[in-house]
Each structure stands twice: as C-alpha cells, then as structure tokens.
Protein backbone atom coordinates (compact mmCIF):
# COMPACT_ATOMS: atom_id res chain seq x y z
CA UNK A 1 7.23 -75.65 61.95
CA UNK A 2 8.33 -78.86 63.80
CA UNK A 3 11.26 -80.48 63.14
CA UNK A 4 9.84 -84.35 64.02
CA UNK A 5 10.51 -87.96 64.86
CA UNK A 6 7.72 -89.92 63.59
CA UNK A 7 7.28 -92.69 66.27
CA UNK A 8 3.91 -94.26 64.78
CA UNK A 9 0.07 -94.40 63.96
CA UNK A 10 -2.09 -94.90 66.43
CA UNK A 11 -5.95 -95.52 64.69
CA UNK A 12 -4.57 -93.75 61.54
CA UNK A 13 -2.77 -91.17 62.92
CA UNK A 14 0.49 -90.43 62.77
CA UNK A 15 2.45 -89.78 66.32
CA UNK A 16 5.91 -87.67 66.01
CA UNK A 17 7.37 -86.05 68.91
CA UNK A 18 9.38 -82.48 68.18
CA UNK A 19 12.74 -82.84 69.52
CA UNK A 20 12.54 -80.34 72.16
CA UNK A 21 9.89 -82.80 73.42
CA UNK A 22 12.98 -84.96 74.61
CA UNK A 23 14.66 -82.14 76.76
CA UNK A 24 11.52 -81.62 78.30
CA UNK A 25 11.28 -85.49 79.20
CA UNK A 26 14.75 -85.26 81.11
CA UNK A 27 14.01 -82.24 82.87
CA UNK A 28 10.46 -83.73 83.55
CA UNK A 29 12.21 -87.48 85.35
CA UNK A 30 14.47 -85.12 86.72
CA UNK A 31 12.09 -82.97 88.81
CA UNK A 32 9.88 -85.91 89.76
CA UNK A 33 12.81 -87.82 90.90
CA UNK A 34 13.89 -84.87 93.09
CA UNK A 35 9.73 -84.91 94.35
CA UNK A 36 10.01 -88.68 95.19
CA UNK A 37 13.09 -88.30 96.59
CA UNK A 38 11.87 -85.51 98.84
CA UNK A 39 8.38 -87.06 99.67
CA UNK A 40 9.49 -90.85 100.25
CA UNK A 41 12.74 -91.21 101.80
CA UNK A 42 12.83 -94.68 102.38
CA UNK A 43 13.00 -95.13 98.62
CA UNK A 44 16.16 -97.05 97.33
CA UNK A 45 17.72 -94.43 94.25
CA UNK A 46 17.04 -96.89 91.79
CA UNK A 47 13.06 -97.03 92.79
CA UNK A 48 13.60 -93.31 92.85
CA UNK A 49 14.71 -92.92 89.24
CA UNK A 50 12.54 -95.92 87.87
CA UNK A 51 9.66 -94.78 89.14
CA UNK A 52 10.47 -90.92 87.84
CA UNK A 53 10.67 -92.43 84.26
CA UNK A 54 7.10 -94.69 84.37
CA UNK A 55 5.37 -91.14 85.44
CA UNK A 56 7.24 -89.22 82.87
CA UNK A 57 5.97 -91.89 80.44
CA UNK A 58 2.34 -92.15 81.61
CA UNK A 59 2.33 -88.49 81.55
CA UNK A 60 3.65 -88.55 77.47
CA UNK A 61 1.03 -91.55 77.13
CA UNK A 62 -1.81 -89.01 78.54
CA UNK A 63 -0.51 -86.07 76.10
CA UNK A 64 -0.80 -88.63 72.95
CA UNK A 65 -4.15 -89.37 74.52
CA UNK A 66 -5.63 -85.68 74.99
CA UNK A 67 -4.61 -85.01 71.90
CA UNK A 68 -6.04 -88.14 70.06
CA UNK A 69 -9.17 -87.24 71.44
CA UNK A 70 -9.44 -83.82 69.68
CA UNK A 71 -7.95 -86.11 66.23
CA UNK A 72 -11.22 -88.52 66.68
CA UNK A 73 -13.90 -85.59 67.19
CA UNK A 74 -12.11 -84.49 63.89
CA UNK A 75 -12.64 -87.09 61.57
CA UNK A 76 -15.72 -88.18 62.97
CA UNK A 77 -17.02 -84.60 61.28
CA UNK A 78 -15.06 -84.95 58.44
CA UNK A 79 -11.83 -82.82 59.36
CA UNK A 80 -8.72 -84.29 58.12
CA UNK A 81 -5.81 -85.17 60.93
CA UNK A 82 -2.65 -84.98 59.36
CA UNK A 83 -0.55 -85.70 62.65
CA UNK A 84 -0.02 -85.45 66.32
CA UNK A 85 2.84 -84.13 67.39
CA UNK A 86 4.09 -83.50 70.91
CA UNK A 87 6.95 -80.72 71.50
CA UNK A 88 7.75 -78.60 74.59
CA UNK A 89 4.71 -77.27 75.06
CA UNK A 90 2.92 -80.16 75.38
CA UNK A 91 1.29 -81.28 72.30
CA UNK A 92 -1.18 -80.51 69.06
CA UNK A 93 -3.31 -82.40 66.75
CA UNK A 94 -2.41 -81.02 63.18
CA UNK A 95 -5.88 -80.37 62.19
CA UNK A 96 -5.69 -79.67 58.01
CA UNK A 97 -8.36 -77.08 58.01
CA UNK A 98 -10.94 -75.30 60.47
CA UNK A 99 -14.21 -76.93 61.19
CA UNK A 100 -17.12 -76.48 59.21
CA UNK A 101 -19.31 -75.46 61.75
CA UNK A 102 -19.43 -73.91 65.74
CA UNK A 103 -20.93 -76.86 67.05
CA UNK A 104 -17.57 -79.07 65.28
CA UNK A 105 -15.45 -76.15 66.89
CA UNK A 106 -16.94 -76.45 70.22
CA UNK A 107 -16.47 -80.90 70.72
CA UNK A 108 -13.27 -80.29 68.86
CA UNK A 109 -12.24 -77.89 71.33
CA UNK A 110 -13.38 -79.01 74.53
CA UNK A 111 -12.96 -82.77 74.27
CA UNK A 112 -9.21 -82.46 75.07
CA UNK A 113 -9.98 -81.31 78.55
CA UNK A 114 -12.63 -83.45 79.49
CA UNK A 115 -10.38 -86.32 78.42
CA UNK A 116 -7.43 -84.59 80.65
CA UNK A 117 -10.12 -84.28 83.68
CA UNK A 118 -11.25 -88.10 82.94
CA UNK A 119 -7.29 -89.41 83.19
CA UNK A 120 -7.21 -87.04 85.93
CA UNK A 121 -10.44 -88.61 88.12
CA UNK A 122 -9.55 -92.61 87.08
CA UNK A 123 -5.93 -91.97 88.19
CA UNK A 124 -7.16 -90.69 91.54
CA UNK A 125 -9.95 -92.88 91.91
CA UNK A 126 -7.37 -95.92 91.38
CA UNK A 127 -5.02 -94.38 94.26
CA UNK A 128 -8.17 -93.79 96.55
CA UNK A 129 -9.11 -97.54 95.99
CA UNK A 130 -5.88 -98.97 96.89
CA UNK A 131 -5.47 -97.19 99.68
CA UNK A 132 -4.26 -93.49 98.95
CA UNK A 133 -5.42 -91.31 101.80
CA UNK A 134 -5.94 -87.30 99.98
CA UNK A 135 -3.79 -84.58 101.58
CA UNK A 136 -1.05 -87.59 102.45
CA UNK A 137 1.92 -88.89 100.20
CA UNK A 138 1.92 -92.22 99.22
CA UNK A 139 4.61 -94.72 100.48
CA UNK A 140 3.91 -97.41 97.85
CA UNK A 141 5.27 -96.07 94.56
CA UNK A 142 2.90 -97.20 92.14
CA UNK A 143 0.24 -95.19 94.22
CA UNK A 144 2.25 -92.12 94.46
CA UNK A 145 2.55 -92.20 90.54
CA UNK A 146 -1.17 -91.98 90.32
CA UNK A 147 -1.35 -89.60 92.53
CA UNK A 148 0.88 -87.29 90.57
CA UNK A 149 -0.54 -88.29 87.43
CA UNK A 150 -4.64 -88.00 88.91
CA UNK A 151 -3.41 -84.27 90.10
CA UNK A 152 -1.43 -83.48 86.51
CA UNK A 153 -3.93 -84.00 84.16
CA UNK A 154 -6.25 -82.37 86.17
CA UNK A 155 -4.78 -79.39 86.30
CA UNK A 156 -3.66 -79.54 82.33
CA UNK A 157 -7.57 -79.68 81.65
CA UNK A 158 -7.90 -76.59 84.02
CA UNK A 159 -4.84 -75.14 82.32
CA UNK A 160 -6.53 -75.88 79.36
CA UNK A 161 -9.77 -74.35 79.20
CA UNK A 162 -8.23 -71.18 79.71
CA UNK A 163 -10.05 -68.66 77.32
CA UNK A 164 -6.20 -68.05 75.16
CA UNK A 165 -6.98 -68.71 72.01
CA UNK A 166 -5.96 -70.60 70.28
CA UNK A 167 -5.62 -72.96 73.41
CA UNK A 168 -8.62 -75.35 74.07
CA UNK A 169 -10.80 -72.98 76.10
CA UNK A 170 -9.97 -70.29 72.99
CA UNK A 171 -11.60 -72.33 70.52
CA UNK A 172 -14.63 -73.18 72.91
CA UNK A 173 -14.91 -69.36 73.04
CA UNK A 174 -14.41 -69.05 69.47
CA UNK A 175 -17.14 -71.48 68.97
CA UNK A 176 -19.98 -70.00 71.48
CA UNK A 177 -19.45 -66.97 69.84
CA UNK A 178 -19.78 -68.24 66.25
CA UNK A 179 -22.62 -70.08 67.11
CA UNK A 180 -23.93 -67.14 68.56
CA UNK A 181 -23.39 -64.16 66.02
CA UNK A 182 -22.78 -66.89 63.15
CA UNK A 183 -19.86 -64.83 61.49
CA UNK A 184 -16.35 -67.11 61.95
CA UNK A 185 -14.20 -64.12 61.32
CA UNK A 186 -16.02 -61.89 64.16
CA UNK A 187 -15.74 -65.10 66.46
CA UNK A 188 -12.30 -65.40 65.85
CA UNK A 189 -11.35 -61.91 66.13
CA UNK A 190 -12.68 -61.61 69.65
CA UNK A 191 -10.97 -65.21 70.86
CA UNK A 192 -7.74 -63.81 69.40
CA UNK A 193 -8.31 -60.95 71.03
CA UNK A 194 -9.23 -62.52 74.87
CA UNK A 195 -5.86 -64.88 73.36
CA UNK A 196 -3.44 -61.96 73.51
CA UNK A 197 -4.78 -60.43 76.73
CA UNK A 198 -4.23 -64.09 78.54
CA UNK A 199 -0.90 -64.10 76.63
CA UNK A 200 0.57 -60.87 78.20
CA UNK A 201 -0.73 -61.84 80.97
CA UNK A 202 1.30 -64.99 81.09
CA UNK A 203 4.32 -63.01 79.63
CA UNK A 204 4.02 -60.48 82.65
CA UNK A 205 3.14 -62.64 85.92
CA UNK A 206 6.12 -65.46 84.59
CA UNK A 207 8.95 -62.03 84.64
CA UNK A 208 7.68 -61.17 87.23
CA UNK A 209 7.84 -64.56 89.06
CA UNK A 210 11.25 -65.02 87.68
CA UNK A 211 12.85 -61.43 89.60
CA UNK A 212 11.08 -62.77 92.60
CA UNK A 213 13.12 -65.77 92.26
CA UNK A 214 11.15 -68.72 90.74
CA UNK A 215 13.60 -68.90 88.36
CA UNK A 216 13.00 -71.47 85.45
CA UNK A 217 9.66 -71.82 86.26
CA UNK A 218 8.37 -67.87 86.04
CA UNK A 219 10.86 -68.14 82.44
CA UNK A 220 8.69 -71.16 81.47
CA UNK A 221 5.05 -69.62 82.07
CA UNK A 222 6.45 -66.36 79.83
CA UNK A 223 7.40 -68.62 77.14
CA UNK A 224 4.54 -70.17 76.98
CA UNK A 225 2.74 -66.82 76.76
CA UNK A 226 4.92 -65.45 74.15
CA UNK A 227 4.39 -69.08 72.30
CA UNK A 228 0.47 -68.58 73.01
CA UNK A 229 1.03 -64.79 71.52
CA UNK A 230 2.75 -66.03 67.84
CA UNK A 231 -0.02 -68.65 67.48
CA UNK A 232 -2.83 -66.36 68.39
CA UNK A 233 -1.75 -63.56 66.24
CA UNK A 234 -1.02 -66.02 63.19
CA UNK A 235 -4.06 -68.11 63.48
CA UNK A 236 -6.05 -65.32 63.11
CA UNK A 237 -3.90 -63.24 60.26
CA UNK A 238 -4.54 -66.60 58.27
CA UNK A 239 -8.07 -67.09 58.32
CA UNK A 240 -8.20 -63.32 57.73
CA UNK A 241 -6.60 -63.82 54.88
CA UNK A 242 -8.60 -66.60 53.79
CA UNK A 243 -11.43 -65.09 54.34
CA UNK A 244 -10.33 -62.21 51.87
CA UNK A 245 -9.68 -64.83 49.37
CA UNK A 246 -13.48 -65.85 48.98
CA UNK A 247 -14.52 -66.04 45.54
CA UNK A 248 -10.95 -65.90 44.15
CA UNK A 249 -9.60 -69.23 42.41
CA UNK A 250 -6.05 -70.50 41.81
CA UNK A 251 -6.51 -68.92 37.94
CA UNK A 252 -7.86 -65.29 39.29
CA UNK A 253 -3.97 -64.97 41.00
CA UNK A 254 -1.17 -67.14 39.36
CA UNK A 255 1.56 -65.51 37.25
CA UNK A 256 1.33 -66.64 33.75
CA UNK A 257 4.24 -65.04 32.28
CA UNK A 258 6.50 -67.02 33.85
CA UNK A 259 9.95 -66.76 31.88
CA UNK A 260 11.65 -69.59 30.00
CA UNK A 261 15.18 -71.13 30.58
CA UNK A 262 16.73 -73.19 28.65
CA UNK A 263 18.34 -76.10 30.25
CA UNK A 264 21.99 -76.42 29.34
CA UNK A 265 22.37 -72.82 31.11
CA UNK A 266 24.64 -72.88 33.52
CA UNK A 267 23.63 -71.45 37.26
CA UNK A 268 26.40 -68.49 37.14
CA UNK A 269 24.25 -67.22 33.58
CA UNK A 270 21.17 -67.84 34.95
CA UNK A 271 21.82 -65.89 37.98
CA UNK A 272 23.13 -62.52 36.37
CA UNK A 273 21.00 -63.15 32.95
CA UNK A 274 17.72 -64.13 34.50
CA UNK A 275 17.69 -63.56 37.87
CA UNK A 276 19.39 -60.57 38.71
CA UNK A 277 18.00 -58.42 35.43
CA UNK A 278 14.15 -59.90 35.14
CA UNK A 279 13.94 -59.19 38.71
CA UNK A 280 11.85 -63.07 38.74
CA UNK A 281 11.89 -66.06 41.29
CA UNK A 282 10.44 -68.78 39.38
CA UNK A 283 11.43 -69.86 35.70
CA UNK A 284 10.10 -72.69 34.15
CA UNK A 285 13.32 -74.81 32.35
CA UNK A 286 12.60 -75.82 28.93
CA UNK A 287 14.03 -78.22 26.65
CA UNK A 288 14.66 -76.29 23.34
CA UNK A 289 12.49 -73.88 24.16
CA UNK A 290 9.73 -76.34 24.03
CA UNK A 291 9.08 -79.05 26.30
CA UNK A 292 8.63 -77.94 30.13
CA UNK A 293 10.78 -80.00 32.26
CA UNK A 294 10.34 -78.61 35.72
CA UNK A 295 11.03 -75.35 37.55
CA UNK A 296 14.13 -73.48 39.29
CA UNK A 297 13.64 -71.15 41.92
CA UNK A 298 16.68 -69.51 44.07
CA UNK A 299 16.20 -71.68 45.99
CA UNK A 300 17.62 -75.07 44.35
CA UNK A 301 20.33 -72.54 43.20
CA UNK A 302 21.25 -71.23 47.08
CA UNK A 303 21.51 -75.16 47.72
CA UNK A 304 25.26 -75.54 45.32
CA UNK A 305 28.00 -73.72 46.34
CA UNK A 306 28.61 -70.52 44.13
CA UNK A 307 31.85 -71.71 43.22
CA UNK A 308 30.73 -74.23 41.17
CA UNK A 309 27.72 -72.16 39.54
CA UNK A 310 29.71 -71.94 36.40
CA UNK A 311 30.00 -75.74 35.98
CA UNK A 312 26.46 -76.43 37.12
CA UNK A 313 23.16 -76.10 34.46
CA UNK A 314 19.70 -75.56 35.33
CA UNK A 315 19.04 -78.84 34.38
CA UNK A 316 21.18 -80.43 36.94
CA UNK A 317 19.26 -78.83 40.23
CA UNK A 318 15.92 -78.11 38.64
CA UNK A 319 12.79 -79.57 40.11
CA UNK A 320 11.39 -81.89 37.86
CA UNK A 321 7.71 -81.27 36.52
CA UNK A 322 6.42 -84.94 37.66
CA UNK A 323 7.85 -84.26 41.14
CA UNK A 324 6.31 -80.63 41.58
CA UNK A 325 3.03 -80.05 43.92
CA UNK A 326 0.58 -79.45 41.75
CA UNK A 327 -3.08 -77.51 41.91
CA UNK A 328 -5.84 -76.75 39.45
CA UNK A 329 -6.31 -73.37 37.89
CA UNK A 330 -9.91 -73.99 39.03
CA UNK A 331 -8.94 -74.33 43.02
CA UNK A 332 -10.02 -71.74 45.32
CA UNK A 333 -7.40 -69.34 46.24
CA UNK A 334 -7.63 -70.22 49.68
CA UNK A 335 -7.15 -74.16 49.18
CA UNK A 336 -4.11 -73.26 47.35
CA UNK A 337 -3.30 -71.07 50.49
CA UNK A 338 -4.07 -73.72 53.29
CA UNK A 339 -2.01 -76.23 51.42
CA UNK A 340 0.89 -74.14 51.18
CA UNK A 341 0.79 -73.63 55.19
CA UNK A 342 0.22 -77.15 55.83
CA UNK A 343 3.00 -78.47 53.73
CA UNK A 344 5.43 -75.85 54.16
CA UNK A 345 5.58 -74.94 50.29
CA UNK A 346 6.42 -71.74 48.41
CA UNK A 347 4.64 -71.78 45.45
CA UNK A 348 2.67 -75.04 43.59
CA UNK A 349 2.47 -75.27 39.63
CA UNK A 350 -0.99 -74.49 38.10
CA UNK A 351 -1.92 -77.26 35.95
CA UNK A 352 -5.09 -76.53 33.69
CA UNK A 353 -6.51 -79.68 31.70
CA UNK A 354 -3.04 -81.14 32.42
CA UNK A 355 -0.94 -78.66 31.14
CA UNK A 356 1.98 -76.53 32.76
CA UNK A 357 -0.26 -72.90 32.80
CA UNK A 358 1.90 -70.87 35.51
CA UNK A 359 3.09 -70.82 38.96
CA UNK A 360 0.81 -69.66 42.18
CA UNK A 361 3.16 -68.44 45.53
CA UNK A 362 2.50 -67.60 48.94
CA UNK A 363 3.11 -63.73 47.73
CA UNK A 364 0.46 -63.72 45.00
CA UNK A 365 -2.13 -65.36 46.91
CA UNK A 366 -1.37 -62.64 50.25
CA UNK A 367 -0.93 -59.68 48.48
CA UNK A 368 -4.17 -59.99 46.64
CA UNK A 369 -5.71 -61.08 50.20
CA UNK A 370 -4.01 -58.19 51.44
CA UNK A 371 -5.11 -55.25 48.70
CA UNK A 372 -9.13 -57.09 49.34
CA UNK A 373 -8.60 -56.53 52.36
CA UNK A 374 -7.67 -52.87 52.58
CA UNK A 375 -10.47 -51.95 49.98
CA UNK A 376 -13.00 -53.56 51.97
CA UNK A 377 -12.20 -51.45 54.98
C-alpha cells in the first residue's frame, strides 16, 4: 500500500513518510507563506518563507506525535506496531492486528485526539503567555506559528473524532458498541456503516464546494471521503473474512497437489507445458524430481522479458525454498490471512514438521471464507 522512505525509529518504531507526503509539505509552506504574507506585512520574504517551513515542520513533528501515541497505547496491550507512516492524508500507525478487547479499541482509538487537543492547548497556552492576544494576529513570528499550530491540531482532533470509521472517532464507536453488545463483527458492521454515510457525505459537500468555486480545497475534502470510503469498506470485508475463517487452520485450506518442475526447464516450456495446460500458478521446482528447491509462480516469470524465455530455466528465476515466507500447517487460517495483508504476499509455503507440504494463497484462504460465509447466511 505505501510506497515509503524510512526516515527512523523513534522508541522502537519505525517512521517512513509515503512520498505523496512530500507534495503535501510544499503545498503546505506554500499556503502558510501566502497566510503570513497576508497577515504580517512587515515581514521581510525570507522571514516569510522560513517561518512557513518551521510550521510545516512542527506540524509533521505533531503528525509523528498523534500517531505515536496510538503506537504506545498499542504495545502497552500487547498489539504489535509495525510502522508509522505519514502520506497525504495525514498519517497511520500500522497496527499488525485488531485489539483484543473494546476497552484496547477505545484508548487505542481515542488517544490520537486527545494528544492532537493537548498540542493544540500547550501551543496556545505558550502564545497566550508571551503575549498573543485571541481574535488578533501575531506580529512576532514565533508567536504566530503557535498560533497556527495551537488552532491546527485542534481542529485535527475535532476532525478526528468524527464517527467515519475507520478514522479515530470510528473506532471509538466501534469500541462502545463492542463493549456494549460484545460481538466485534456487529460493532464493526455498524461503524463501517456510520463510516460510509460520513464518507459520502464528504464526497458530496467537497463537489459541491468545488462548483461553487473552492476549488482545490472542495477536491481535497472529496478525496479524502472517497479515501475514507476504500478503507471503510476494506477494513470491514477483512475482518469479515476473518471472522469466517474461525476454526479453520493453514492445513484445512492449502493445496497439496502442487505440481513438480524440474529445474533445467526452460521458462518458454514451462509456460505452454505447465502453465498454460495445468491451468496452475504455483509449481514447486525440483531437482531430479526429488529435492524441493523453491517455487515459481508467474510472477518471477512476468519479471524476464519473453524473448529470452527460451534461454532462461526455472532454476534461474525461481524463489529459493530458504528465502520463501513460511507458515505452519497448524496456523489458523486467519494468521496466515493477516500476514499476507500485512506483508503484501501472495501465497506462503506450508511447512509441516519442517518439510515442504504445499502452498496456502490469498485465493484459497478467501474463497473458503467466502463459501462459509454464504452458507452461514
């Protein structure tokens, strides 16, 4: 999903910012230099622009920290943080599963605003103590920085607690609910539900905005909506189709059969001979029909050019066995599931007792979530 630039750990965690994070920075300096500009004329250009670039910073600095807070509440229950990255919507803490329980959900959830609102009051309370009159613009420029700041992250935390799942104020929802009716899935299907309607909501009133002539800005808020829309939607598909998966382990679903190759066969053969006629993605290469030496998918073969297909074996672009993800036959379905979405992986090799068994994929695991499903109904 993101395509990052890791930029550090802070307390463990890894930072990355998304690079459509950067394009928002310049647009970001840009606008508040155009504010100072207009609010403090006496302001030499350079102050103007310097001053532009410490808020846009503080403002990044106050993104890393919102989000660090909801990475904290995490571990300290026992949730695994993978990352935080920031990208043009702001930013997310890449929580590895959902919490265990509502009451988790609801700190995990609603700690990011607070911490917003908190910036938000110290930044104003600085300005107020150095002299910052409210409902007048500051001439000194470190003041009107705090000012800007005190204002921003006040209204992020606002923005915030929102009930669009799966923003902040979603997953609040999401948790009162769960703690309420204790069922996760019923929880979740009414936040996603409350998600959408604030989604079209923000889809509609930014058109709308933007043929009355706010122009980037009405195009911004319906982006965001349509964003808010795909991760509403997907969130909850997923734990619907985890929850399907109860029960199930990595052995109930993986395909066992999966056909041999031997090594020395060239991609252009194994394309028309294996391929094409067994109708198969995965093959497991062999050497002399014995030894497994790793996999080959279409993948690795899409990756040469098909000129060269006749001159290049299976062998030669495989995936070696000891650098394969692996999982236990004994693994819940789901695990295998979550892992896959969190590392961006097609398929993992089923290991039982340390031996090759077969080959689990996305498709396996959803279409048996999906037939569960459908029977249950």
């Amino acid at each position: 999903m993101y395509a990052e630039m890791k930029i550090g750990r802070i307390a463990g965690v890894p930072i990355a910012i998304h690079h459509s994070w950067l394009i928002i920075a310049v647009l970001l300096t840009l606008s508040l230099a155009t504010h100072f500009r207009a609010t403090n004329d006496t302001w030499q250009p350079e102050a103007v622009w310097f001053w532009a670039a410490v808020a846009a910073l503080l403002f990044f600095v106050s993104i890393v920290l919102h989000e660090l807070s909801h990475a904290a509440v995490a571990r300290s229950r026992g949730v695994p943080v993978k990352s935080v990255t920031l990208f043009a919507l702001g930013g997310i803490a890449q929580i590895e599963r959902d919490a265990a329980d509502a009451k988790t959900e609801f700190w995990m959830g609603i700690v990011g605003p607070l911490t917003s609102a908190a910036i938000g009051a110290f930044c104003l309370g600085f300005a107020l103590t150095f002299g910052w009159t409210p409902g007048t613009e500051p001439v000194q420029p470190l003041l009107a920085v705090l000012k800007w700041l005190g204002y921003i992250n006040l209204m992020l935390a606002l923005f915030n607690m929102i009930p669009g799942f799966p923003m902040d104020g979603g997953r609040v929802l999401r948790a009162v609910l769960w703690w309420k009716n204790g069922n996760l899935l019923a929880a979740t299907r009414v936040a996603a539900r409350v998600g959408e309607i604030v989604a079209m909501g923000f889809i509609f009133l930014g058109v709308m905005q933007f043929f009355l002539g706010a122009g980037f800005g009405g195009l911004w808020l319906a982006f965001i909506g349509w964003f808010l829309l795909g991760a509403c939607r997907g969130n909850y598909q997923q734990l619907e189709a985890i929850e399907a998966l109860r029960g199930l382990t990595v052995g109930d679903l993986m395909a066992r059969d999966c056909p041999s190759v031997p090594g020395h066969t060239n991609l252009r053969e194994f394309v028309e001979d294996y391929v094409i006629r067994m109708g198969r993605r995965c093959f497991i290469v062999r050497e002399d029909d014995e030894t497994p030496e790793g996999i080959i998918t279409p993948d690795e073969v899409k990756a040469v050019n098909n000129r060269r297909w006749p001159f290049e074996t299976v062998e030669n672009v495989m995936r070696p066995l000891v650098s394969l993800p692996t999982i236990s036959a004994r693994a819940p379905a789901a695990e295998a599931l979550e892992r896959m979405l969190r590392e961006d992986l097609r398929q993992l090799s089923v290991l039982d007792e340390g031996e090759l068994t077969g080959i689990i994929s996305r498709g396996h695991i959803l279409n048996a979530a999906a037939t569960r499903a459908e029977l249950e109904m």
